[in-house]
PDB file of N, CA and C in Angstrom:
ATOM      1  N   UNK A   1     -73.574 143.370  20.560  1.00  0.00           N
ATOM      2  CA  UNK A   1     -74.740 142.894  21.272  1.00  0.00           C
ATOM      3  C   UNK A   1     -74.582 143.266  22.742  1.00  0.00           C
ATOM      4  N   UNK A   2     -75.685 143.545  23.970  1.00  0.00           N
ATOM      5  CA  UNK A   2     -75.610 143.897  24.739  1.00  0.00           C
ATOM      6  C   UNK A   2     -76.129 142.828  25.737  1.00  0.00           C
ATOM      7  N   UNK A   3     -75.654 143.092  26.708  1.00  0.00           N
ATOM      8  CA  UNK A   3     -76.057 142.152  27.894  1.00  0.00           C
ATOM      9  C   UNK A   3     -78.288 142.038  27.871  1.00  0.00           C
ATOM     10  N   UNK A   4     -78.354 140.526  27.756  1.00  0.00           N
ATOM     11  CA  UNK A   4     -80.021 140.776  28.490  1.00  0.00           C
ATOM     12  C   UNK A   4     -80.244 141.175  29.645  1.00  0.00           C
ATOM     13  N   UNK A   5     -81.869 142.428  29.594  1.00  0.00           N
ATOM     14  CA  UNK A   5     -82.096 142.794  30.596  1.00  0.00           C
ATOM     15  C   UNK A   5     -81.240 144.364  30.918  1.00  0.00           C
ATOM     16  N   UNK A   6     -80.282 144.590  30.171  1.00  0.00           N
ATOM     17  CA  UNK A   6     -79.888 146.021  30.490  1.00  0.00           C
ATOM     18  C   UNK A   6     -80.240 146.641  29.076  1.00  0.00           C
ATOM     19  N   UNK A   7     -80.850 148.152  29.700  1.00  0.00           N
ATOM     20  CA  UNK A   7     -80.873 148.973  28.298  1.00  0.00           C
ATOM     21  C   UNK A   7     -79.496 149.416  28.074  1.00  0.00           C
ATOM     22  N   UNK A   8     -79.629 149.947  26.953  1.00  0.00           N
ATOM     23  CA  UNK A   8     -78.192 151.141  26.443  1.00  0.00           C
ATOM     24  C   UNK A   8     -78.957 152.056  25.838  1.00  0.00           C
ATOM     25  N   UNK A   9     -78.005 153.296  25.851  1.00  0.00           N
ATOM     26  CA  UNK A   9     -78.387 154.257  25.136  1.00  0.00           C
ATOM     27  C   UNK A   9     -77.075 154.293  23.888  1.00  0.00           C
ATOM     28  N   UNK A  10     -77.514 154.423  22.452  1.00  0.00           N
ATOM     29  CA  UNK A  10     -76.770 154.622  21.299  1.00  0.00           C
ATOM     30  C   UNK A  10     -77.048 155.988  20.793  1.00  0.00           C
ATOM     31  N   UNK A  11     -75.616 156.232  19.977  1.00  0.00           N
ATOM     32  CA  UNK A  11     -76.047 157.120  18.789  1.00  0.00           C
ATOM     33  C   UNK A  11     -75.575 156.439  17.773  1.00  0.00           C
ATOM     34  N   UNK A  12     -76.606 156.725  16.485  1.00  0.00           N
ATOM     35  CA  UNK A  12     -76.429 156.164  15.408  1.00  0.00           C
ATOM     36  C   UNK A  12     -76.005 157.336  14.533  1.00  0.00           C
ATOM     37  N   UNK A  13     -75.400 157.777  14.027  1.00  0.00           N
ATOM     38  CA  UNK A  13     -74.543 158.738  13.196  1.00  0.00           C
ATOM     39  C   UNK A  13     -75.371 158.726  11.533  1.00  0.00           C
ATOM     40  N   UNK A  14     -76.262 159.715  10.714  1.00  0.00           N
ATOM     41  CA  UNK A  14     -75.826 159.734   9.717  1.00  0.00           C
ATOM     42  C   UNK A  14     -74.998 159.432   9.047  1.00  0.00           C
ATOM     43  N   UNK A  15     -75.150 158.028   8.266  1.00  0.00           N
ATOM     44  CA  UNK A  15     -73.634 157.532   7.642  1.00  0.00           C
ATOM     45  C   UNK A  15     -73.578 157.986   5.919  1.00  0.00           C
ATOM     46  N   UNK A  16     -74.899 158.920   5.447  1.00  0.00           N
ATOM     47  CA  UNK A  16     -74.599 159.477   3.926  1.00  0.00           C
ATOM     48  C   UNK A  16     -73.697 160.845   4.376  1.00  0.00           C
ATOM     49  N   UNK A  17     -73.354 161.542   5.502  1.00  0.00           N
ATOM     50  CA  UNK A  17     -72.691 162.584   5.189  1.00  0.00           C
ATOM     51  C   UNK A  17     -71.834 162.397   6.783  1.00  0.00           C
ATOM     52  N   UNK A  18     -71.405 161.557   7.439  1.00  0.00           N
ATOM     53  CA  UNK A  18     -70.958 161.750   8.641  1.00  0.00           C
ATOM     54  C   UNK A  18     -69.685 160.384   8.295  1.00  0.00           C
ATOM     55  N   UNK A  19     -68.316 160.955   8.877  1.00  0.00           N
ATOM     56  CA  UNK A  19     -67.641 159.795   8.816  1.00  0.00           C
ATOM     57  C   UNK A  19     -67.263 159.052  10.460  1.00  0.00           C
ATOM     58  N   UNK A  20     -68.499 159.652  11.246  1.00  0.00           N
ATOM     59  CA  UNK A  20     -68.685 159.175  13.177  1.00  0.00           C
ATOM     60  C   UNK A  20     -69.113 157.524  12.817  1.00  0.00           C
ATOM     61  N   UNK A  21     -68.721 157.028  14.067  1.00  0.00           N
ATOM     62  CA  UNK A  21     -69.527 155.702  14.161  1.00  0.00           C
ATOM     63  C   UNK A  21     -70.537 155.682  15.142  1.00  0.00           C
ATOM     64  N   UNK A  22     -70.627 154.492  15.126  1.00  0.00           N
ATOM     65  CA  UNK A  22     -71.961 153.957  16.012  1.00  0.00           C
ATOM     66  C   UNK A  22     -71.219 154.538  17.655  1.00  0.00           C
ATOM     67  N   UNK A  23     -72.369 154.644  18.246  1.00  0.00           N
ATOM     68  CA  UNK A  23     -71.465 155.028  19.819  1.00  0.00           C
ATOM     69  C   UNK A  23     -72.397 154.574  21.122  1.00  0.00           C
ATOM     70  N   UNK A  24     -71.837 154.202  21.907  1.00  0.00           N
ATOM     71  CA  UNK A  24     -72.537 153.788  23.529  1.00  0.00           C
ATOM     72  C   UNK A  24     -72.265 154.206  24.284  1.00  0.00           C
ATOM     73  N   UNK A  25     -73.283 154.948  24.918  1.00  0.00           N
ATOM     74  CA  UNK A  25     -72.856 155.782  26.564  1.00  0.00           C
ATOM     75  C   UNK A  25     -72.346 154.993  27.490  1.00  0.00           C
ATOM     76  N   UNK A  26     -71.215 155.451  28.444  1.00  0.00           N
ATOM     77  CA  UNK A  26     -70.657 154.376  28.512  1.00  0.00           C
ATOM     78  C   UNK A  26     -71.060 154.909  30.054  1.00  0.00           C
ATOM     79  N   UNK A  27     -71.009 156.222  30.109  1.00  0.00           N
ATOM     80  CA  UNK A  27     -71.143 156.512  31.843  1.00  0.00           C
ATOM     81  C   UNK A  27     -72.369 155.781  32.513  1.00  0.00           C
ATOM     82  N   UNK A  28     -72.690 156.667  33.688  1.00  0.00           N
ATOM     83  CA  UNK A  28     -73.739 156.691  34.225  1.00  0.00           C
ATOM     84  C   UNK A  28     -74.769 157.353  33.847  1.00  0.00           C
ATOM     85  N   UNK A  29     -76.133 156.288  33.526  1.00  0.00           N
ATOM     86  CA  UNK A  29     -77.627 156.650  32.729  1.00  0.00           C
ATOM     87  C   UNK A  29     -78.408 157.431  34.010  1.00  0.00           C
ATOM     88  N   UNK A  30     -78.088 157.424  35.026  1.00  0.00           N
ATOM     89  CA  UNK A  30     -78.904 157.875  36.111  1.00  0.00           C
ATOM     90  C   UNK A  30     -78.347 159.113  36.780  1.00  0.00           C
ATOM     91  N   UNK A  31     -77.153 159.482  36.071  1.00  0.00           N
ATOM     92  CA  UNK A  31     -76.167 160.907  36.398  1.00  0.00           C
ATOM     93  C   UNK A  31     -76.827 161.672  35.494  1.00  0.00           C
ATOM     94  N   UNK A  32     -78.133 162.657  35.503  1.00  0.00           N
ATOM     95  CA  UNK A  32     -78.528 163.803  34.251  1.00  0.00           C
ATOM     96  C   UNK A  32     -77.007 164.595  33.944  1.00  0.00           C
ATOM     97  N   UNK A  33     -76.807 165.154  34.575  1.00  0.00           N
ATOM     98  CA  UNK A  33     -75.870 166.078  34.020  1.00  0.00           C
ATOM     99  C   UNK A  33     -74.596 165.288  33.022  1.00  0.00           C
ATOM    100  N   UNK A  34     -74.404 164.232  33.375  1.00  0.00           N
ATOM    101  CA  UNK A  34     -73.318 163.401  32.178  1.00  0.00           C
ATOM    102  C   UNK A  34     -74.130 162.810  31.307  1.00  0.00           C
ATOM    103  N   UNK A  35     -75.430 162.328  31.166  1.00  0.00           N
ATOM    104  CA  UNK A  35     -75.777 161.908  29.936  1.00  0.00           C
ATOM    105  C   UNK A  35     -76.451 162.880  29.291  1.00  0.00           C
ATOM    106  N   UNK A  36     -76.566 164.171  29.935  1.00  0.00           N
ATOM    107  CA  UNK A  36     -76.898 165.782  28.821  1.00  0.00           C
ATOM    108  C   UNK A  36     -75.717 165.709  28.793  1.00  0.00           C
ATOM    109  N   UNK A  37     -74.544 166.161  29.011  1.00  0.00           N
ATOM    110  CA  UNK A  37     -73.255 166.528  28.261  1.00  0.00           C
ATOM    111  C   UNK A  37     -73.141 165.791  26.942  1.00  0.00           C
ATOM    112  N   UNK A  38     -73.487 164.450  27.181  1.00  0.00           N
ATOM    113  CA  UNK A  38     -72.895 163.336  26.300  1.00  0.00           C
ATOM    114  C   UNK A  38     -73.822 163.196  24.844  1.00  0.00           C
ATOM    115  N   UNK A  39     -75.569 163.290  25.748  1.00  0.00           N
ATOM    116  CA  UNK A  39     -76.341 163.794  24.284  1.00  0.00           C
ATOM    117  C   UNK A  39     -76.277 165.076  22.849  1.00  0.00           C
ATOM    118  N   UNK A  40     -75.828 166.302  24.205  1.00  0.00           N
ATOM    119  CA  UNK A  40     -75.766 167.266  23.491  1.00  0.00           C
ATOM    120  C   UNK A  40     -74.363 167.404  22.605  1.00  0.00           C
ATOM    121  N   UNK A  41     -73.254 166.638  23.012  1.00  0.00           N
ATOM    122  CA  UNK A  41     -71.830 165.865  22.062  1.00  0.00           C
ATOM    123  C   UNK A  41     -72.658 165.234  20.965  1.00  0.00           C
ATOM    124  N   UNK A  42     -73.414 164.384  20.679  1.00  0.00           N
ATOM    125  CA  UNK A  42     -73.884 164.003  19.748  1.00  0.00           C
ATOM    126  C   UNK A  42     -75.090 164.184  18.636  1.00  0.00           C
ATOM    127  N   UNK A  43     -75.766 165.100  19.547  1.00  0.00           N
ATOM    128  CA  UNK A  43     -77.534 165.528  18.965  1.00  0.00           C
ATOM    129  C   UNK A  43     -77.245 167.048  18.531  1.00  0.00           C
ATOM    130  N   UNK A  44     -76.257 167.467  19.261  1.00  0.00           N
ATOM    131  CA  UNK A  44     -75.981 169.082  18.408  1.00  0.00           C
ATOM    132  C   UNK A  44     -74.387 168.956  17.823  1.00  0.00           C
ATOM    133  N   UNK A  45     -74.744 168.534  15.915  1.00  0.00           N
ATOM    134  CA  UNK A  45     -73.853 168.428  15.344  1.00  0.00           C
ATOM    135  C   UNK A  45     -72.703 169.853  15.251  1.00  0.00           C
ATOM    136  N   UNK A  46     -71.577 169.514  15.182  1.00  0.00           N
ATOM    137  CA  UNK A  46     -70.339 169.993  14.834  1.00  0.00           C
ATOM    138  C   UNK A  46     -70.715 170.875  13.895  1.00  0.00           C
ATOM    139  N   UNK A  47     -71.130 170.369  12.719  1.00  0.00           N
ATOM    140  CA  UNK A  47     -71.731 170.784  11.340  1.00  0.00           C
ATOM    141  C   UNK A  47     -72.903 170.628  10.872  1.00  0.00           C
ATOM    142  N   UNK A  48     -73.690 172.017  10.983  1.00  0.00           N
ATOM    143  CA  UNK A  48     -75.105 172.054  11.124  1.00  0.00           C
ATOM    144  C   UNK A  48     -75.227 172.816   9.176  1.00  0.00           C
ATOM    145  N   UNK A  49     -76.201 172.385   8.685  1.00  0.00           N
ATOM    146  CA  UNK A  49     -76.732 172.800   7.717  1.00  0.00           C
ATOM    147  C   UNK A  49     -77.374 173.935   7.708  1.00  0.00           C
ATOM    148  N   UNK A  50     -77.420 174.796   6.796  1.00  0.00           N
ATOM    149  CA  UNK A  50     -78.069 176.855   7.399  1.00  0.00           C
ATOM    150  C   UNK A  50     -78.544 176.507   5.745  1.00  0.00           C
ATOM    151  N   UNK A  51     -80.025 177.033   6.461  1.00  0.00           N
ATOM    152  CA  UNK A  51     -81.205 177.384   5.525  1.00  0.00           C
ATOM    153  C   UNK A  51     -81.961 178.608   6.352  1.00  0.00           C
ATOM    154  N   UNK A  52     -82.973 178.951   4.736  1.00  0.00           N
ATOM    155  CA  UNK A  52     -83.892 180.035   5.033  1.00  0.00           C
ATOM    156  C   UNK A  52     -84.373 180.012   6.631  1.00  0.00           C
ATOM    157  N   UNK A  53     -84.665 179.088   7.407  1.00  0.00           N
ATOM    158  CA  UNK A  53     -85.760 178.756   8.032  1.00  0.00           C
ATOM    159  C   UNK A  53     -84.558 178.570   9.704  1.00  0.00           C
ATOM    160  N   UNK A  54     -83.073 178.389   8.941  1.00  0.00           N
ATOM    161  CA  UNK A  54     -82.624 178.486  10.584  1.00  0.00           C
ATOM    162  C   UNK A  54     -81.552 179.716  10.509  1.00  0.00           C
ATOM    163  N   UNK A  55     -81.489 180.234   9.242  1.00  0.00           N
ATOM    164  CA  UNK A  55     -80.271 181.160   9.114  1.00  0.00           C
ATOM    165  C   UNK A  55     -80.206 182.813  10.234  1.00  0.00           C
ATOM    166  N   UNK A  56     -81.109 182.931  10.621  1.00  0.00           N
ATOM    167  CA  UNK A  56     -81.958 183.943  11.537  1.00  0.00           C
ATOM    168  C   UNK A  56     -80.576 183.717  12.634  1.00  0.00           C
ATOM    169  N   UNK A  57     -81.364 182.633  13.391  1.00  0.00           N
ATOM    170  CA  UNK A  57     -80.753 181.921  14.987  1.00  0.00           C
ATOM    171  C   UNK A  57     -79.351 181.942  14.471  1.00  0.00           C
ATOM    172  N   UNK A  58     -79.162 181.259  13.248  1.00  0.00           N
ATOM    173  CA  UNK A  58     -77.318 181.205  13.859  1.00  0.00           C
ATOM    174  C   UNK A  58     -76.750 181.984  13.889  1.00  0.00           C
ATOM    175  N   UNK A  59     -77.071 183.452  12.923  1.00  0.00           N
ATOM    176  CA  UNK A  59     -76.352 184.822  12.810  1.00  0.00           C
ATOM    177  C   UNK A  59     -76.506 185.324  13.880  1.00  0.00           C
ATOM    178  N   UNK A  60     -77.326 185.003  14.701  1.00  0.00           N
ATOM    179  CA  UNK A  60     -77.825 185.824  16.279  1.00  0.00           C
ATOM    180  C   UNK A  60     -76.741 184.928  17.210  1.00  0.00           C
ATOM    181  N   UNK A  61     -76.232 183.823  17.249  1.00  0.00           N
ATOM    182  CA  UNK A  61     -75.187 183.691  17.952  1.00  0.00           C
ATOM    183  C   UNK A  61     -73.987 184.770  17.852  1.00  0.00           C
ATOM    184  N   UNK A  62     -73.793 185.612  16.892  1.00  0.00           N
ATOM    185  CA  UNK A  62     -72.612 186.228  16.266  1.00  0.00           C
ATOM    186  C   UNK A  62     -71.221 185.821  16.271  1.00  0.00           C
ATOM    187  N   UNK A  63     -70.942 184.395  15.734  1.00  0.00           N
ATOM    188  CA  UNK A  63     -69.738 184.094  15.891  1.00  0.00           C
ATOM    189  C   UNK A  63     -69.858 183.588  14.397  1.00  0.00           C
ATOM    190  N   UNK A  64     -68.589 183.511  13.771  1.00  0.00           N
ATOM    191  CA  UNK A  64     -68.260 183.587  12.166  1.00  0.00           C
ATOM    192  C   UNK A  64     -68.795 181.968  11.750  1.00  0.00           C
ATOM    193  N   UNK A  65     -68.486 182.369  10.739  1.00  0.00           N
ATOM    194  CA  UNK A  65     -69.488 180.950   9.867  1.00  0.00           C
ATOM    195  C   UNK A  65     -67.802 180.526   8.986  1.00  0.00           C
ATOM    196  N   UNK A  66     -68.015 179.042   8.894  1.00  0.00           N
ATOM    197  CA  UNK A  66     -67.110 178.002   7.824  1.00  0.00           C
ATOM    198  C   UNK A  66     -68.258 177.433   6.668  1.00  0.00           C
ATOM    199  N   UNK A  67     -68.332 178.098   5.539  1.00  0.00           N
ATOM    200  CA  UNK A  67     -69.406 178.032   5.026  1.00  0.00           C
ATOM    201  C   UNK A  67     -68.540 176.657   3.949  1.00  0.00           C
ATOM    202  N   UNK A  68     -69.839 175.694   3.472  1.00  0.00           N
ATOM    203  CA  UNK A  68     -69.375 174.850   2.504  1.00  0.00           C
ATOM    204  C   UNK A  68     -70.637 174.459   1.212  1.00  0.00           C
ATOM    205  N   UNK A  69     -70.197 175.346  -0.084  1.00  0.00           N
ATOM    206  CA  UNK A  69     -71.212 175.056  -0.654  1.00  0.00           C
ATOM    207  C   UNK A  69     -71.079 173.609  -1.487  1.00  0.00           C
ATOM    208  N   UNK A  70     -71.524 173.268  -1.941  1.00  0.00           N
ATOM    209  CA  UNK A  70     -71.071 171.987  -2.451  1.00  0.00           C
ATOM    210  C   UNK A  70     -72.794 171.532  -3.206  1.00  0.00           C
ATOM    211  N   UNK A  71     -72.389 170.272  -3.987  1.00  0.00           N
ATOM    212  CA  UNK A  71     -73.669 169.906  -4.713  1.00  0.00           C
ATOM    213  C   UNK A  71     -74.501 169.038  -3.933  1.00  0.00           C
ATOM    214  N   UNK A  72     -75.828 168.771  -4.050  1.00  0.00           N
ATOM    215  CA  UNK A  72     -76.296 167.916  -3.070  1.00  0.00           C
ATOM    216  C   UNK A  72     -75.940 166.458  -3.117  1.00  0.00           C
ATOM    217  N   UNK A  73     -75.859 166.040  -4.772  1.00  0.00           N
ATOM    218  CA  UNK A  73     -75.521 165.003  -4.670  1.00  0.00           C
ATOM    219  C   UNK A  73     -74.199 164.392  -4.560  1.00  0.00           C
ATOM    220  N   UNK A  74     -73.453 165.209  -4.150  1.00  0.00           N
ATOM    221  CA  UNK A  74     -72.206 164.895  -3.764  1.00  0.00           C
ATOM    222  C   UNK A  74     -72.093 164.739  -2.404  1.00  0.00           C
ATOM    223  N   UNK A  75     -71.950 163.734  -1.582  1.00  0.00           N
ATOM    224  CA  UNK A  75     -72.069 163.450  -0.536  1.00  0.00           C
ATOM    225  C   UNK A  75     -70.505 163.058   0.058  1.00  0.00           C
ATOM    226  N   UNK A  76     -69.868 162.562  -0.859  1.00  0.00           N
ATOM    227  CA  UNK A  76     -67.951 162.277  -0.614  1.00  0.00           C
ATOM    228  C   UNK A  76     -67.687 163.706  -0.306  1.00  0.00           C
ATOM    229  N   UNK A  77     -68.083 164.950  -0.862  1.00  0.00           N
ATOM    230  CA  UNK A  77     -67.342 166.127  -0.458  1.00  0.00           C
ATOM    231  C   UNK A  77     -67.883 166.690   0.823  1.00  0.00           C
ATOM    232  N   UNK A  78     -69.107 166.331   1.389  1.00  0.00           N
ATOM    233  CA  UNK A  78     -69.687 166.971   2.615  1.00  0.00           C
ATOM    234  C   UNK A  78     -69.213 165.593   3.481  1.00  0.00           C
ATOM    235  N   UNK A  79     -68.738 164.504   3.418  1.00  0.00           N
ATOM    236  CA  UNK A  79     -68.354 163.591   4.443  1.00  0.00           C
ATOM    237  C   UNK A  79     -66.578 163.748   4.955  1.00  0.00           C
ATOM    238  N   UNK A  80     -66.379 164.445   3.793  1.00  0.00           N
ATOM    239  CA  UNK A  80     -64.827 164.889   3.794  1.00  0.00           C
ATOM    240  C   UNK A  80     -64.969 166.155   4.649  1.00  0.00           C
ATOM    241  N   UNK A  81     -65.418 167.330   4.262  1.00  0.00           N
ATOM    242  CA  UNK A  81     -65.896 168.242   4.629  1.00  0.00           C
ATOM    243  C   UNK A  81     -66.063 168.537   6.644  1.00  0.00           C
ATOM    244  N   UNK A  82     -67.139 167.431   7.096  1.00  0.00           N
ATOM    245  CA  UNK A  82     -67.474 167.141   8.527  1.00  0.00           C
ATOM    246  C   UNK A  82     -65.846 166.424   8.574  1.00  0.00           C
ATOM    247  N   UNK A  83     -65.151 165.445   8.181  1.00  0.00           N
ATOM    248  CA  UNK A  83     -64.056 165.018   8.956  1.00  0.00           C
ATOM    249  C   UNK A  83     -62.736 166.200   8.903  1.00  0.00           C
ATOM    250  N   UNK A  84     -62.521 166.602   7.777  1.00  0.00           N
ATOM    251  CA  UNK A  84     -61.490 167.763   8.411  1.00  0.00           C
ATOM    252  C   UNK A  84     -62.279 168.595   9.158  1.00  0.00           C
ATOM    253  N   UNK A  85     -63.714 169.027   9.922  1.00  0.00           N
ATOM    254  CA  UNK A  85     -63.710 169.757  10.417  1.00  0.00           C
ATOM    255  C   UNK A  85     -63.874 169.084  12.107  1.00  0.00           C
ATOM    256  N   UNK A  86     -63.851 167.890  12.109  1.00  0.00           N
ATOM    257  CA  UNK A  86     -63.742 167.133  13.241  1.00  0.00           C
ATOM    258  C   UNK A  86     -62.648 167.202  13.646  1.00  0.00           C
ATOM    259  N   UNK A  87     -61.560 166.593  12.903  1.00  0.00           N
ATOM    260  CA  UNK A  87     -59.959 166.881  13.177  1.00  0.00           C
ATOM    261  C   UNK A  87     -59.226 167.790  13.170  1.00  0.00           C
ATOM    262  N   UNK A  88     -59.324 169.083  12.515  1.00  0.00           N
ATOM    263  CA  UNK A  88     -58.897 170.528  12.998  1.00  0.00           C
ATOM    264  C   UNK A  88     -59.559 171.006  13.287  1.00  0.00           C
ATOM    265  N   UNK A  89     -60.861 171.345  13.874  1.00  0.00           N
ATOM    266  CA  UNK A  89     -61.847 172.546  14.410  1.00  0.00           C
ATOM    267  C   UNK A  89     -62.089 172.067  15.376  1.00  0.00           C
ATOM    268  N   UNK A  90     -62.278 171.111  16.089  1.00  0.00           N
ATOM    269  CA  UNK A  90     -62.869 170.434  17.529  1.00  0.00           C
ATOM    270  C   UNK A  90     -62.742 171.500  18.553  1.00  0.00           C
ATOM    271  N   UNK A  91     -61.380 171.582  18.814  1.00  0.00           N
ATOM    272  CA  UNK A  91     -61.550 173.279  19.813  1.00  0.00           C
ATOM    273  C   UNK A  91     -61.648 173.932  19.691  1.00  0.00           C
ATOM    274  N   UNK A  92     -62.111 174.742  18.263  1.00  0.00           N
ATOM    275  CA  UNK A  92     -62.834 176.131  18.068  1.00  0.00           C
ATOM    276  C   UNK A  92     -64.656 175.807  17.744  1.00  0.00           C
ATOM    277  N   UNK A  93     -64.700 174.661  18.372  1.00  0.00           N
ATOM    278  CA  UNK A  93     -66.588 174.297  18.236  1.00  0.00           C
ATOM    279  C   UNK A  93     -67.033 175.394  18.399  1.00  0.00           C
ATOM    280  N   UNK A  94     -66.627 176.146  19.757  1.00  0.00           N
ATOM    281  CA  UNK A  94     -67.709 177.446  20.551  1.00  0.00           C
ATOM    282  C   UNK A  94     -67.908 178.767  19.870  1.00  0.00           C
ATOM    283  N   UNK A  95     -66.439 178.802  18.921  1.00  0.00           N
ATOM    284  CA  UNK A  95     -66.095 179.695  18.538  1.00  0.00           C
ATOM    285  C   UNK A  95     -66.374 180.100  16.723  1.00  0.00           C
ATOM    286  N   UNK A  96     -67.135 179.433  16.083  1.00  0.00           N
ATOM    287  CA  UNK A  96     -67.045 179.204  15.039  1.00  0.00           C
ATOM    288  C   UNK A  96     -68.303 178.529  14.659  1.00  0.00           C
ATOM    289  N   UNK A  97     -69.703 178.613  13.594  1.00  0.00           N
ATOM    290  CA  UNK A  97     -70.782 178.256  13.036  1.00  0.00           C
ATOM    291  C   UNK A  97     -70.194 177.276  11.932  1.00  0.00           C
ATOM    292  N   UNK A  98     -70.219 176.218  11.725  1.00  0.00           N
ATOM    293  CA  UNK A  98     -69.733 175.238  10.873  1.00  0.00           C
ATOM    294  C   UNK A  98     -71.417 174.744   9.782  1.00  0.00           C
ATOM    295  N   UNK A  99     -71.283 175.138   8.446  1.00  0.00           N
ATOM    296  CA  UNK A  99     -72.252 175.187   7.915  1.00  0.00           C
ATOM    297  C   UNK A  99     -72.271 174.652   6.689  1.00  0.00           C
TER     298      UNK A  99
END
């Protein structure tokens, strides 16, 4: 619960395929440049899904793909999936299309 009278800003995490939690900006809301850093940490996932309709754009970045096919209704293997790629890939984010 948060103090009355102050906003917060949250992210709420996909919890059928994400093993992130809930999160609160903790900096300064009136600093743009730290709460874009901090949005774009959370609103541009690690592990983005590639379909017909975005597969174009990501090949035009030209950096290699971690492809994961898997069933849809299997959701334990794509939540597994995003956490090893949270815990060993984090510093090759820039370097690498996680899909």
């Amino acid at each position: 619960m948060h103090p009355p009278d102050q906003d917060i800003i949250a992210f709420r995490p996909d919890r059928s395929v994400s093993v992130e939690m809930d999160e609160t900006f903790k900096g300064n809301s009136e600093n743009f440049d730290e709460l874009l850093a901090w949005i774009q940490s959370k609103c541009v996932p690690l592990v983005r899904e590639i379909t017909f309709e975005n597969a174009e754009e990501l090949t035009e970045e030209g950096i290699p793909f971690l492809i994961l096919f898997y069933n849809p209704e299997d959701t334990q293997t794509v939540k597994k999936f995003n956490q090893v790629v949270m815990e060993q890939l984090l510093d090759e984010r820039r370097k690498i299309n996680n899909a």
